[in-house]
C-alpha atoms as a PDB file:
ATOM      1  CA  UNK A   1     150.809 -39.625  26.749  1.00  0.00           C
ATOM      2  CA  UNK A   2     149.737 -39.608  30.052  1.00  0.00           C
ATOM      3  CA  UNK A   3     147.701 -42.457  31.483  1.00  0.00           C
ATOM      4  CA  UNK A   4     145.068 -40.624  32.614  1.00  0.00           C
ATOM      5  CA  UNK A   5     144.849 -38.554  29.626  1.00  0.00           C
ATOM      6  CA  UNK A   6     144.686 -41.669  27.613  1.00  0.00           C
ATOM      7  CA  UNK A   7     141.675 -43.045  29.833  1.00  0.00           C
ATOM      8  CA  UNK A   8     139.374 -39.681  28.760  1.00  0.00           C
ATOM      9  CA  UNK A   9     140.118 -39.926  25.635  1.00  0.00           C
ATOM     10  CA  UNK A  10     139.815 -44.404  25.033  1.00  0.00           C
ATOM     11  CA  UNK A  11     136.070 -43.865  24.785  1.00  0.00           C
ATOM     12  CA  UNK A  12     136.075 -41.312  21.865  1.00  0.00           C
ATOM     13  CA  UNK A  13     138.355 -43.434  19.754  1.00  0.00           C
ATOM     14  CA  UNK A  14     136.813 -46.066  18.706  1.00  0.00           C
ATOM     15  CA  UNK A  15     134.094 -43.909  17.221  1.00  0.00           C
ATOM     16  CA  UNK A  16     136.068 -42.002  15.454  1.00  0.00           C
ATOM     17  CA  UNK A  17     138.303 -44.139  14.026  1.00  0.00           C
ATOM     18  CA  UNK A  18     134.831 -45.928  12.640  1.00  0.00           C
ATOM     19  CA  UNK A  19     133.939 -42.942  11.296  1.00  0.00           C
ATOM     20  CA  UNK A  20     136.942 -42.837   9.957  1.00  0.00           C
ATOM     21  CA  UNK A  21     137.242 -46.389   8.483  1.00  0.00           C
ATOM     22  CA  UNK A  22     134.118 -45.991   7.007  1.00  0.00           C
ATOM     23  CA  UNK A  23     135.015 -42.731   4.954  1.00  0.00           C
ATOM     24  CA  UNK A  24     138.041 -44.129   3.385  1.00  0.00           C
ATOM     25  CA  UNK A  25     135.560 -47.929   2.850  1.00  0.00           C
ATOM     26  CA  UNK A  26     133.051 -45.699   0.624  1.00  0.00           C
ATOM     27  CA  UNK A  27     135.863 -43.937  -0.980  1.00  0.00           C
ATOM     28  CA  UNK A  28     137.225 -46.945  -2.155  1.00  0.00           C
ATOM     29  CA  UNK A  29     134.213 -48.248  -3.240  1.00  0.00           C
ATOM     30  CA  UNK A  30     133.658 -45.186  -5.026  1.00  0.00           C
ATOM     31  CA  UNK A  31     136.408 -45.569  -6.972  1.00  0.00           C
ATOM     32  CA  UNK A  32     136.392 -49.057  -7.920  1.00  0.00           C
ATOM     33  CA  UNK A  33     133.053 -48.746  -8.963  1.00  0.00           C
ATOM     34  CA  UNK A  34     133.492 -45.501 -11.172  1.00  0.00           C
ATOM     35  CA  UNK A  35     136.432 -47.323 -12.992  1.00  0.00           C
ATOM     36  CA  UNK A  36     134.972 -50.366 -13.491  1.00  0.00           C
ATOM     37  CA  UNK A  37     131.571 -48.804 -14.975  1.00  0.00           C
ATOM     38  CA  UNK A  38     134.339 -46.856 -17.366  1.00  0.00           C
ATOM     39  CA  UNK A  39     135.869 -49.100 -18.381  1.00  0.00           C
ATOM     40  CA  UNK A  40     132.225 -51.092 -19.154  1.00  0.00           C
ATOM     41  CA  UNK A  41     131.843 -47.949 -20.945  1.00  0.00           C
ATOM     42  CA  UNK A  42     134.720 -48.246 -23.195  1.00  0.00           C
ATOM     43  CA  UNK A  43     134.563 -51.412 -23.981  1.00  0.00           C
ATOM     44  CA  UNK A  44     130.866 -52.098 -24.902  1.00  0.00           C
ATOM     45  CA  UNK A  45     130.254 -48.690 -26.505  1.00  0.00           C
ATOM     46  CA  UNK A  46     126.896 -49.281 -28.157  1.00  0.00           C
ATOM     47  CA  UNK A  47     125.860 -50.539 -24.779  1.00  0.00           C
ATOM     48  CA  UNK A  48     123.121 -49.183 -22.287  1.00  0.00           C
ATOM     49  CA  UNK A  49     126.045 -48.012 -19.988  1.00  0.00           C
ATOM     50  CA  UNK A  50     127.172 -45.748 -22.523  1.00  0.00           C
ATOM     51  CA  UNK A  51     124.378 -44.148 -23.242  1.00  0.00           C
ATOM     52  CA  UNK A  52     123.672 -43.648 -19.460  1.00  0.00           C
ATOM     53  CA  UNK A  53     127.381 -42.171 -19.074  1.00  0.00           C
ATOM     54  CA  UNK A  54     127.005 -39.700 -22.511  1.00  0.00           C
ATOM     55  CA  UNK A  55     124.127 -38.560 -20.414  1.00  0.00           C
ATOM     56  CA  UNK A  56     121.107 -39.758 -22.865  1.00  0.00           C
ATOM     57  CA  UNK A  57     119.181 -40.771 -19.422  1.00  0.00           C
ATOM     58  CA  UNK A  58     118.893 -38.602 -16.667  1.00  0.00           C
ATOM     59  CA  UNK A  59     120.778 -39.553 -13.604  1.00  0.00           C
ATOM     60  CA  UNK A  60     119.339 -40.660  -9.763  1.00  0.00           C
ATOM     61  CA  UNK A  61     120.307 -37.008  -8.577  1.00  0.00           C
ATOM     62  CA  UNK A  62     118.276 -35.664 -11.933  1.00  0.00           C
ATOM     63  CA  UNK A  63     115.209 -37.744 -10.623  1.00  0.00           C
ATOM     64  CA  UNK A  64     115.672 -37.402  -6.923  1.00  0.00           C
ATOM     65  CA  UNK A  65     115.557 -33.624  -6.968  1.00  0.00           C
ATOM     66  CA  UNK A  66     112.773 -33.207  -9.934  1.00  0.00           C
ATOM     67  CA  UNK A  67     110.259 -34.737  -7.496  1.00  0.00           C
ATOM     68  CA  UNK A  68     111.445 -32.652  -4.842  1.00  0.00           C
ATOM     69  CA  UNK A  69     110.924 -29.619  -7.006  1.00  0.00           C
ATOM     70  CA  UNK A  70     107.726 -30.537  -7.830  1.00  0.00           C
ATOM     71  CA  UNK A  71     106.918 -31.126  -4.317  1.00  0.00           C
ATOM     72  CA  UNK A  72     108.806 -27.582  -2.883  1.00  0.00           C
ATOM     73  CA  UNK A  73     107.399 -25.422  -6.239  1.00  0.00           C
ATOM     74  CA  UNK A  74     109.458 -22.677  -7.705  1.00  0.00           C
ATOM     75  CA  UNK A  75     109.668 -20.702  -4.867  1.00  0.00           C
ATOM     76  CA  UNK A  76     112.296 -22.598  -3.000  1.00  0.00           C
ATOM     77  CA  UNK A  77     114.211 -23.386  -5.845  1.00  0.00           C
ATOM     78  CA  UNK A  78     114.541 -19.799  -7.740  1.00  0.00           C
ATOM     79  CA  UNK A  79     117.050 -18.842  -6.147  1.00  0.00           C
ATOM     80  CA  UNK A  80     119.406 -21.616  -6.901  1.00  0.00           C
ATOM     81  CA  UNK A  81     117.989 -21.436 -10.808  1.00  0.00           C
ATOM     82  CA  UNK A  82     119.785 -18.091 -10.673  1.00  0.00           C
ATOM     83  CA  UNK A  83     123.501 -19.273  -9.275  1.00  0.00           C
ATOM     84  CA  UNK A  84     122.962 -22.723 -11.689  1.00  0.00           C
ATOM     85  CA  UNK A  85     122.676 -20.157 -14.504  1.00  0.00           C
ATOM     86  CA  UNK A  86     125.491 -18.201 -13.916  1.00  0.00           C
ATOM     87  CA  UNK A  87     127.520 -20.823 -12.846  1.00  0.00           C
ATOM     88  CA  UNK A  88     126.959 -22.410 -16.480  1.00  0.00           C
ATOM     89  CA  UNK A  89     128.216 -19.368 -17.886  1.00  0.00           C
ATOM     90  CA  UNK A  90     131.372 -20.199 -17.973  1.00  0.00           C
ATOM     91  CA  UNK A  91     130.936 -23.482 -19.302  1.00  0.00           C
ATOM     92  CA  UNK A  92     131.244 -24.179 -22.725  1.00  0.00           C
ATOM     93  CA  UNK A  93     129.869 -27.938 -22.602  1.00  0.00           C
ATOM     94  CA  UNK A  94     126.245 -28.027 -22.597  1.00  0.00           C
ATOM     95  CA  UNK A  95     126.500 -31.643 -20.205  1.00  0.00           C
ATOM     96  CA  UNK A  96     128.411 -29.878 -17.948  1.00  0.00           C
ATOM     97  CA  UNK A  97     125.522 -27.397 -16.782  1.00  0.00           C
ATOM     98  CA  UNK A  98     123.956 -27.556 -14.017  1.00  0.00           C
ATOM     99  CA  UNK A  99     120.108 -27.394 -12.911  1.00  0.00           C
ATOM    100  CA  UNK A 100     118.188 -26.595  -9.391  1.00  0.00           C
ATOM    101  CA  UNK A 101     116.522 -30.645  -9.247  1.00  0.00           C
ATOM    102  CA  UNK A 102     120.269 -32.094 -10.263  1.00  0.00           C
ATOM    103  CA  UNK A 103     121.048 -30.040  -7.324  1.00  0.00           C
ATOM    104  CA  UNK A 104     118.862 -30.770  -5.181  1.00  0.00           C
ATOM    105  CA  UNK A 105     119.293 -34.780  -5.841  1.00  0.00           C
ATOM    106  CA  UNK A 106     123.048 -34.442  -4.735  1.00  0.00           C
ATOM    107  CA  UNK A 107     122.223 -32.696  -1.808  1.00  0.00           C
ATOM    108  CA  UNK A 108     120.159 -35.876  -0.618  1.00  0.00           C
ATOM    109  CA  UNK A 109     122.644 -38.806  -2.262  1.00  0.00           C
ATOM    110  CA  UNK A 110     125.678 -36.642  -0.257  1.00  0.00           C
ATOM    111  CA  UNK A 111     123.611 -36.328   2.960  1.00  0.00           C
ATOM    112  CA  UNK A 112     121.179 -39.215   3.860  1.00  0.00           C
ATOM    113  CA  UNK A 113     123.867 -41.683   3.465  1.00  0.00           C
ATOM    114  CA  UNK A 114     126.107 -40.089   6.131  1.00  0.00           C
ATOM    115  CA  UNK A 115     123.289 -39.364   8.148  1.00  0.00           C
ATOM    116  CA  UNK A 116     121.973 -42.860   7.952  1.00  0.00           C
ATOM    117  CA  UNK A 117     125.470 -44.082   9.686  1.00  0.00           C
ATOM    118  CA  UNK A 118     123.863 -42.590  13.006  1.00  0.00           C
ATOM    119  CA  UNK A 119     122.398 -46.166  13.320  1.00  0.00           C
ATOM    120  CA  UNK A 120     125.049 -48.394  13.393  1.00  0.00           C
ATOM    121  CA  UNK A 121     127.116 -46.296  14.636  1.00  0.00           C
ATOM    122  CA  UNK A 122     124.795 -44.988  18.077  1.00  0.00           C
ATOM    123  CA  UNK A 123     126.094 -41.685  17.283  1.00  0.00           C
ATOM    124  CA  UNK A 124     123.557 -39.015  17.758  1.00  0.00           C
ATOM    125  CA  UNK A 125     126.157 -36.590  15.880  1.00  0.00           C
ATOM    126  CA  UNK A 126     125.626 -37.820  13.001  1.00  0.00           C
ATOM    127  CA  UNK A 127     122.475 -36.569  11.097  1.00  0.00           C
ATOM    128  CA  UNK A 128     124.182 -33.208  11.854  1.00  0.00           C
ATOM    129  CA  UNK A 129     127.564 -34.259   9.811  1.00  0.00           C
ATOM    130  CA  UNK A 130     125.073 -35.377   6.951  1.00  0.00           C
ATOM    131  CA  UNK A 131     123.511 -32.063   7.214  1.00  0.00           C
ATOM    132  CA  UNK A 132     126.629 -30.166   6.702  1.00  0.00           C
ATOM    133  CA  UNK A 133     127.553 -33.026   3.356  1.00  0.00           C
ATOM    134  CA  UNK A 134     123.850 -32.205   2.096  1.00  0.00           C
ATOM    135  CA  UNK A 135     124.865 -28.230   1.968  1.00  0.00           C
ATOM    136  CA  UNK A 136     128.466 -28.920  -0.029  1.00  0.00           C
ATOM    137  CA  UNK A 137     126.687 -28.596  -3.286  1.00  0.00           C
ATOM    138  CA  UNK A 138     124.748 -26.160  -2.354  1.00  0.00           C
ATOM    139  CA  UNK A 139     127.457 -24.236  -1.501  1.00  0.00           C
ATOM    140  CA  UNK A 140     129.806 -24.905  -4.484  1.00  0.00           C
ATOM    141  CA  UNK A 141     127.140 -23.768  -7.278  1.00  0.00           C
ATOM    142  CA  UNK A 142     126.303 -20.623  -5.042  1.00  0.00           C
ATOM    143  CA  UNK A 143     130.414 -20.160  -4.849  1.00  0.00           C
ATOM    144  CA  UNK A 144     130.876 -20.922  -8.696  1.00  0.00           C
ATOM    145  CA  UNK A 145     127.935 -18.637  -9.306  1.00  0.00           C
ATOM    146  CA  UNK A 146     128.841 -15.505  -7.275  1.00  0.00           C
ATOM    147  CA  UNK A 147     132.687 -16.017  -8.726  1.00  0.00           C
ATOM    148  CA  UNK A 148     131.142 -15.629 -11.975  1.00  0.00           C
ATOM    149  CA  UNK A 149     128.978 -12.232 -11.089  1.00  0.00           C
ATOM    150  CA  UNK A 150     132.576 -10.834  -9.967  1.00  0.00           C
ATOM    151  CA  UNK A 151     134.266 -11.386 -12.634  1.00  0.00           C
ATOM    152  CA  UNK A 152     131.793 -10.559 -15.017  1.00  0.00           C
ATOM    153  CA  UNK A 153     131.483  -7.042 -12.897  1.00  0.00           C
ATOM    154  CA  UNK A 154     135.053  -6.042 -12.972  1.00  0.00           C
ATOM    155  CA  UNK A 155     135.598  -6.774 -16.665  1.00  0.00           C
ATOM    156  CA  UNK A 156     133.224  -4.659 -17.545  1.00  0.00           C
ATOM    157  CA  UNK A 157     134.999  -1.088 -17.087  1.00  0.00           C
ATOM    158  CA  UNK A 158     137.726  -2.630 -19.632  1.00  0.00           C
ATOM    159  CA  UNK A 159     134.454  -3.760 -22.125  1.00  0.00           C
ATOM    160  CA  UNK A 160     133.147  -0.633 -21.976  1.00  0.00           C
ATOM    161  CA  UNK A 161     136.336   1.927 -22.248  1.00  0.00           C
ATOM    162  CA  UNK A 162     137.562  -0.725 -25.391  1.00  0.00           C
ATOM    163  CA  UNK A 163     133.984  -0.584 -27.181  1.00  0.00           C
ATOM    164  CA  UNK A 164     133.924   3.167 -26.750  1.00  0.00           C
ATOM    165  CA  UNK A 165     137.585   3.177 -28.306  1.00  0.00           C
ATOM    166  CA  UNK A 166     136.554   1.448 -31.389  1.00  0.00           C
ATOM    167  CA  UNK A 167     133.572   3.234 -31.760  1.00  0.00           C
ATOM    168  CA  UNK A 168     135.133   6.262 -31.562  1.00  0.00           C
ATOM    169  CA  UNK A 169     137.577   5.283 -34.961  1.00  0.00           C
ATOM    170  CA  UNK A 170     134.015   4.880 -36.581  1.00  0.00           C
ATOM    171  CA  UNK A 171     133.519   0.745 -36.320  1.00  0.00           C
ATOM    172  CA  UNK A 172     129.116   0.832 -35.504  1.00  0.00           C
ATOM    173  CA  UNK A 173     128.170  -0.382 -32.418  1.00  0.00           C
ATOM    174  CA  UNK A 174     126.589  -3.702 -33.031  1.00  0.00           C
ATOM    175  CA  UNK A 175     130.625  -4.244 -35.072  1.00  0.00           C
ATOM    176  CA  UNK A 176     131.744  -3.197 -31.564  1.00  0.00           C
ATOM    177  CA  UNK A 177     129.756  -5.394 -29.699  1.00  0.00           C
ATOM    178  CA  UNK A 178     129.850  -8.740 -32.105  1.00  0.00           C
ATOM    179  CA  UNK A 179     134.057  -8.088 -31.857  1.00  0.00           C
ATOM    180  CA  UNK A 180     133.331  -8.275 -28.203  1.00  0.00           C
ATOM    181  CA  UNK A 181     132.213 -11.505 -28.233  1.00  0.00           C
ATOM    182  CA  UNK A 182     135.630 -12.469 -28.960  1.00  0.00           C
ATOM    183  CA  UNK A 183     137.639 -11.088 -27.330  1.00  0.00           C
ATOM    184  CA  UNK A 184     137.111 -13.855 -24.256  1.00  0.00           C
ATOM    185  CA  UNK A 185     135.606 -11.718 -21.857  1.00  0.00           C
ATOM    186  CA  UNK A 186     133.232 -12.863 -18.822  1.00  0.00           C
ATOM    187  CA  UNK A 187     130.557 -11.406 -21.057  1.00  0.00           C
ATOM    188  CA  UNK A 188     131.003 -12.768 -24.013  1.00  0.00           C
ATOM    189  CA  UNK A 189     128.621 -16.030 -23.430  1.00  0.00           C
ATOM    190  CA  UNK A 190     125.908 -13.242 -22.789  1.00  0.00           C
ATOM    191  CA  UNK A 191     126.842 -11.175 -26.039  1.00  0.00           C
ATOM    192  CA  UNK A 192     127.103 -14.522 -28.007  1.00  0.00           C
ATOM    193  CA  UNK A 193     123.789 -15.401 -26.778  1.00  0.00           C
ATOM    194  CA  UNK A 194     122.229 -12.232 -27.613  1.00  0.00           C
ATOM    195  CA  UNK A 195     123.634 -12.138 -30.977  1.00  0.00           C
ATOM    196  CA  UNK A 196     122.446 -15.827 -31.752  1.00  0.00           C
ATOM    197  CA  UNK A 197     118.884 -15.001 -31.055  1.00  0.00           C
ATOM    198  CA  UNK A 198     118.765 -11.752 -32.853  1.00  0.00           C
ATOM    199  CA  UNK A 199     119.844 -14.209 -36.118  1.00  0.00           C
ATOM    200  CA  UNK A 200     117.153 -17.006 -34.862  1.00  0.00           C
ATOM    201  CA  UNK A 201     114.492 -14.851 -34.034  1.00  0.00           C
ATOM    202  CA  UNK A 202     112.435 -11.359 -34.761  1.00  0.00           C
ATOM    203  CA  UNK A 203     113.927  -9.474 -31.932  1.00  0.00           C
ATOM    204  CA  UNK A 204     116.373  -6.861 -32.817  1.00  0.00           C
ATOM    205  CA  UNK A 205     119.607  -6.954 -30.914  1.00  0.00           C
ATOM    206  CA  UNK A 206     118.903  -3.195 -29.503  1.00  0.00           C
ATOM    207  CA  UNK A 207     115.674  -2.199 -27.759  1.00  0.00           C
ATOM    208  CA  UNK A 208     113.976   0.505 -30.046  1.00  0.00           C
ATOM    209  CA  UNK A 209     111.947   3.037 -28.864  1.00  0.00           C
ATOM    210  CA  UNK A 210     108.374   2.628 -29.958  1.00  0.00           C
ATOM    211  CA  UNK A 211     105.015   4.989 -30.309  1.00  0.00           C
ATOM    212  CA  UNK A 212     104.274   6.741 -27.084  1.00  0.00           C
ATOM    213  CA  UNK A 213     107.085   5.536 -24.985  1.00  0.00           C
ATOM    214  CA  UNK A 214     106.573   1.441 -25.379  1.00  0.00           C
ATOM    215  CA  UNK A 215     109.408   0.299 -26.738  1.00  0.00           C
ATOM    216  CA  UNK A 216     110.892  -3.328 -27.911  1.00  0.00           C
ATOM    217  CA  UNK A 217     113.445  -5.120 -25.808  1.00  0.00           C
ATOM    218  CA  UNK A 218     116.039  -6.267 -27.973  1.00  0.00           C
ATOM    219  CA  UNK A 219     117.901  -9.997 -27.035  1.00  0.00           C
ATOM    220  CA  UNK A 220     120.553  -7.932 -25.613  1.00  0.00           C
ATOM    221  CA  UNK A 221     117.990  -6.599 -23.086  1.00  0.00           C
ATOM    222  CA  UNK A 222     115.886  -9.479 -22.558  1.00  0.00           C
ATOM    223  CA  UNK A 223     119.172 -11.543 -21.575  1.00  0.00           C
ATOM    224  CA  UNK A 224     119.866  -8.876 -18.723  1.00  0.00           C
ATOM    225  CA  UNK A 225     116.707  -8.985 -17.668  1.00  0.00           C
ATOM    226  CA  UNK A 226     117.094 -12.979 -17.469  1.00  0.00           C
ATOM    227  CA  UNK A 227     120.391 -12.682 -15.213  1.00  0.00           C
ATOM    228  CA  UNK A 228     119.311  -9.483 -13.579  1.00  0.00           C
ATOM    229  CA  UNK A 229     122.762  -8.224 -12.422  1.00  0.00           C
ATOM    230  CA  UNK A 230     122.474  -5.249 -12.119  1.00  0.00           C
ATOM    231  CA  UNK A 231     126.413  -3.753 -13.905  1.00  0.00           C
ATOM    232  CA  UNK A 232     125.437  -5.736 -16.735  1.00  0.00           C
ATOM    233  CA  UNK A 233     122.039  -4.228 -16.806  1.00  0.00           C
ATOM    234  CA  UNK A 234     123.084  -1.051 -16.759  1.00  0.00           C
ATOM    235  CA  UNK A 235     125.427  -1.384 -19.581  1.00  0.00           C
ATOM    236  CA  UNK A 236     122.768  -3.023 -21.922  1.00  0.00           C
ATOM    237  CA  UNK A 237     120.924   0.257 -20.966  1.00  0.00           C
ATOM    238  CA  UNK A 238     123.761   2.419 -21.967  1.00  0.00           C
ATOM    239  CA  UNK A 239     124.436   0.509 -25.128  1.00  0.00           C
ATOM    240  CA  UNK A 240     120.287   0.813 -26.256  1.00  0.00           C
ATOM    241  CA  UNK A 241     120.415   4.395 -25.580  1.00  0.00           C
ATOM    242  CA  UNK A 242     123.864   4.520 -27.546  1.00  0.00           C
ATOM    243  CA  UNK A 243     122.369   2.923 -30.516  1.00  0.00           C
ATOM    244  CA  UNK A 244     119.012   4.968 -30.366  1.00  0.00           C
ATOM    245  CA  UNK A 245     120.820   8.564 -30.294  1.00  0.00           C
ATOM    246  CA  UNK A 246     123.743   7.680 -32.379  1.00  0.00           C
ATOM    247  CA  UNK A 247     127.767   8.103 -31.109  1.00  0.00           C
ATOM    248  CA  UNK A 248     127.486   7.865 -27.131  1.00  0.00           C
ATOM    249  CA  UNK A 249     130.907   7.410 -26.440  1.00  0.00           C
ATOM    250  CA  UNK A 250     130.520   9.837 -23.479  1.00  0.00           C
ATOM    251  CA  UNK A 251     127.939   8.077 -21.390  1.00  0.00           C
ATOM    252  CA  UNK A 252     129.760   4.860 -22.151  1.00  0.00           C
ATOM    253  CA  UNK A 253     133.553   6.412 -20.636  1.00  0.00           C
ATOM    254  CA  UNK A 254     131.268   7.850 -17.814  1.00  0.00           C
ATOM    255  CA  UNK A 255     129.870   4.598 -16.878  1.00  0.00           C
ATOM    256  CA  UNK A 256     133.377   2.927 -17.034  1.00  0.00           C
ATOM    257  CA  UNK A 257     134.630   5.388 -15.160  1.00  0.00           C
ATOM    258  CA  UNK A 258     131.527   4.955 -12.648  1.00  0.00           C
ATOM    259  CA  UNK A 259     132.399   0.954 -12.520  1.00  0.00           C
ATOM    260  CA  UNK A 260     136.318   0.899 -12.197  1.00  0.00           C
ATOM    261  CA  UNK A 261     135.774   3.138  -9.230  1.00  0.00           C
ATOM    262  CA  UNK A 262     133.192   0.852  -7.448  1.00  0.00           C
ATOM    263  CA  UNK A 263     135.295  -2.426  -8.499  1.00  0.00           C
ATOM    264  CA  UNK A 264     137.908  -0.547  -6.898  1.00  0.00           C
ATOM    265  CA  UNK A 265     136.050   0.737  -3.850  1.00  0.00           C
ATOM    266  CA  UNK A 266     134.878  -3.320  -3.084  1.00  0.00           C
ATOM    267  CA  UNK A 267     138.392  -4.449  -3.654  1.00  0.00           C
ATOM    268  CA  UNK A 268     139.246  -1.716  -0.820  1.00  0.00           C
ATOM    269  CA  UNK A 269     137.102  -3.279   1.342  1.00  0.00           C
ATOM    270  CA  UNK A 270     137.566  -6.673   0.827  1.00  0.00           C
ATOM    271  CA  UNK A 271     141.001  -6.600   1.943  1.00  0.00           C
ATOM    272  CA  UNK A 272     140.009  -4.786   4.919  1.00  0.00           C
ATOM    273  CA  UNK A 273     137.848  -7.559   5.697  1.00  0.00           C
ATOM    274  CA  UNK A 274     140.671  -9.853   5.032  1.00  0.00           C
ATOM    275  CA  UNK A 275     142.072 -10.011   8.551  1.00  0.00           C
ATOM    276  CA  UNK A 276     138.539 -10.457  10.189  1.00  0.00           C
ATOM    277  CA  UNK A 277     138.106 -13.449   7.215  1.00  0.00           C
ATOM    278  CA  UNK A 278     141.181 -14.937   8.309  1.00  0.00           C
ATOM    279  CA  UNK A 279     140.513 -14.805  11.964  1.00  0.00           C
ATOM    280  CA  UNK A 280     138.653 -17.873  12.449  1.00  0.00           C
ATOM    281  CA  UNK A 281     140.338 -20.405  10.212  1.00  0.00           C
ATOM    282  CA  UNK A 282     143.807 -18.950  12.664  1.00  0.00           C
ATOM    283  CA  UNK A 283     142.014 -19.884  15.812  1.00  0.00           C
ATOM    284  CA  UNK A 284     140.468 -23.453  14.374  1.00  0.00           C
ATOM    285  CA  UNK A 285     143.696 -24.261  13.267  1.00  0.00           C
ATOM    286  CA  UNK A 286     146.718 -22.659  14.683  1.00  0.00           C
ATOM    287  CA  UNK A 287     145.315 -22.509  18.280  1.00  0.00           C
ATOM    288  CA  UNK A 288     145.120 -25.719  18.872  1.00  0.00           C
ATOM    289  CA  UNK A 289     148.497 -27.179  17.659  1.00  0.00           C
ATOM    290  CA  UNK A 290     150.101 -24.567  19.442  1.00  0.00           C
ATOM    291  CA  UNK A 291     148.308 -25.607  22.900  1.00  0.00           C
ATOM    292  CA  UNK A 292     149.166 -29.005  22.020  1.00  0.00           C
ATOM    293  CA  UNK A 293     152.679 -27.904  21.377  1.00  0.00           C
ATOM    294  CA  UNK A 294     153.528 -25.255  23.772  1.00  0.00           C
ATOM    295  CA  UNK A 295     151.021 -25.460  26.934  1.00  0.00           C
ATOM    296  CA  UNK A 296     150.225 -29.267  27.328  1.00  0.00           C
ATOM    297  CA  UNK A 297     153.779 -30.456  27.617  1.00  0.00           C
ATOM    298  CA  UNK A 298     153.884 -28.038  30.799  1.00  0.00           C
ATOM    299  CA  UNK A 299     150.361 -28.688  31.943  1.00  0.00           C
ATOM    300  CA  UNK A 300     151.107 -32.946  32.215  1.00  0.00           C
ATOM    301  CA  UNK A 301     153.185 -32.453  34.983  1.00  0.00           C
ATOM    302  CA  UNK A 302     150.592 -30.649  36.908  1.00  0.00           C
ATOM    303  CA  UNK A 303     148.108 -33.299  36.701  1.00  0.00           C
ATOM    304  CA  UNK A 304     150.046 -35.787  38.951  1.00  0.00           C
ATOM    305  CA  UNK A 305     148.801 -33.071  41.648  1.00  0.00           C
ATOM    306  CA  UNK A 306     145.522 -33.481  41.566  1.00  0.00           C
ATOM    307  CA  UNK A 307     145.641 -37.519  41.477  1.00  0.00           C
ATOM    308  CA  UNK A 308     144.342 -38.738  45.046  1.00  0.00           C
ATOM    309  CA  UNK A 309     146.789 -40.835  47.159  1.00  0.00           C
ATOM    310  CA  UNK A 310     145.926 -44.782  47.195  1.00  0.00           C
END
């Protein structure tokens, strides 16, 4: 490297190499501390350590971002309710779940501490890096959450065509529906659900048509409305107006058919976005090892031109 090269760039290093030093301190902290409260755990079961780590007291993120709801209201935080809930859909143990104020805790315990190196450190940069650490859970719940609306949505041409198939060998639709649940589906969380609280409760699983058009959401309905998708929606719709007029193995192919070719039409498109995706991560990462590579190497010589004679 040249020397002049290396007398620009002397100044940045030393920061970033902090930076650096500290990231891989905290990590290691991390992990000592995380096996050592473990193995606490094991070894003094009955202990107030266990209970804390079986989850029998909520944790500092729990608290943190409670008081924080309180303070923002439900406005703020409804939106990230809905991704937490479909997020959880797909998880089967009820301490796994997550909730908007857990949420909204790790958002502060991921950010304020990086942001809080801006002082030692004299780096003005900083509070921005602990901005973008403070949005990481935001943005895995939202990512776990809209994975989940996908694949629920393109499973349910398949639910549909296979429920219409067995109802059309004479097995009754809530038979249909309660196999469903089995079958391992995206929507079978949902269909359990439903089914549980039709056994728990006074709700029917079917909305029925009532006295001068009022009718009575079944659980199968009121869980839709919960979610609010709108493919699953539609289906529940399908499936009360199936169970109301008897048969309805034609509207039910129809909306399959009506869903496959949307699924299909947004797969279309996706992957003509692909190349416009893909586009930015190329020039953030390629560009500059090939400039480093390629041009610099041919560009070092040049500088000796421009240095002024003693």
């Amino acid at each position: 490297m040249a020397p002049e090269l290396l007398s620009l760039l002397t100044p940045h290093l030393w920061p970033a190499a902090a930076v650096v030093l500290a990231g891989l301190a905290g990590l290691c902290a991390w992990f000592g501390l995380n096996t050592l409260w473990t193995a606490l755990a094991r070894a003094r079961p009955r202990t107030r350590v266990a209970r804390y780590a079986a989850g029998a007291r909520t944790d500092a993120a729990q608290r943190i971002g409670a008081r924080l709801a309180e303070r923002a209201g439900a406005g703020p935080t409804r939106q990230l309710g809905y991704w937490c809930a479909w997020a959880n859909l797909e998880k089967a143990d009820p301490r796994d779940h997550a909730n908007p104020a857990q949420i909204l805790g790790r958002c502060v315990l991921f950010g304020v501490p990086v942001a809080a190196l801006s002082l030692p450190l004299q780096a003005w940069w900083m509070p921005l890096i602990g901005l973008v650490v403070a949005l990481v859970p935001l943005v895995r719940v939202r990512e776990a959450g809209s994975g989940a609306v996908r694949r629920l949505r393109r499973s349910l041409p398949e639910l549909l065509a296979v429920m219409a198939g067995e109802v059309e060998v004479g097995t009754s639709l809530p038979q249909a529906l309660a196999h469903a649940a089995g079958w391992g589906v995206p929507a079978a969380p949902l269909i359990a659900a439903a089914v549980a609280a039709e056994a728990a409760g006074d709700d029917p699983l079917f909305s029925r048509a009532g006295n001068g058009g009022a009718g009575r959401a079944g659980t199968l309905r009121q869980g839709a409305d919960a979610f609010g998708d709108r493919d699953w929606r539609a289906l529940v719709m399908t499936l009360d107006t199936a169970n109301q007029q008897g048969g309805g193995q034609a509207s039910m192919h129809e909306l399959a058919a009506h869903l496959a070719t949307r699924t299909k039409a947004e797969l279309m498109e996706a992957g003509e976005k692909l190349e416009d995706r893909l586009l930015l991560p190329l020039v953030v990462c390629c560009f500059p090892v090939m400039l480093s590579v390629s041009v610099l190497p041919m560009a070092m010589p040049l500088l000796d031109l421009f240095r002024l004679a003693p």
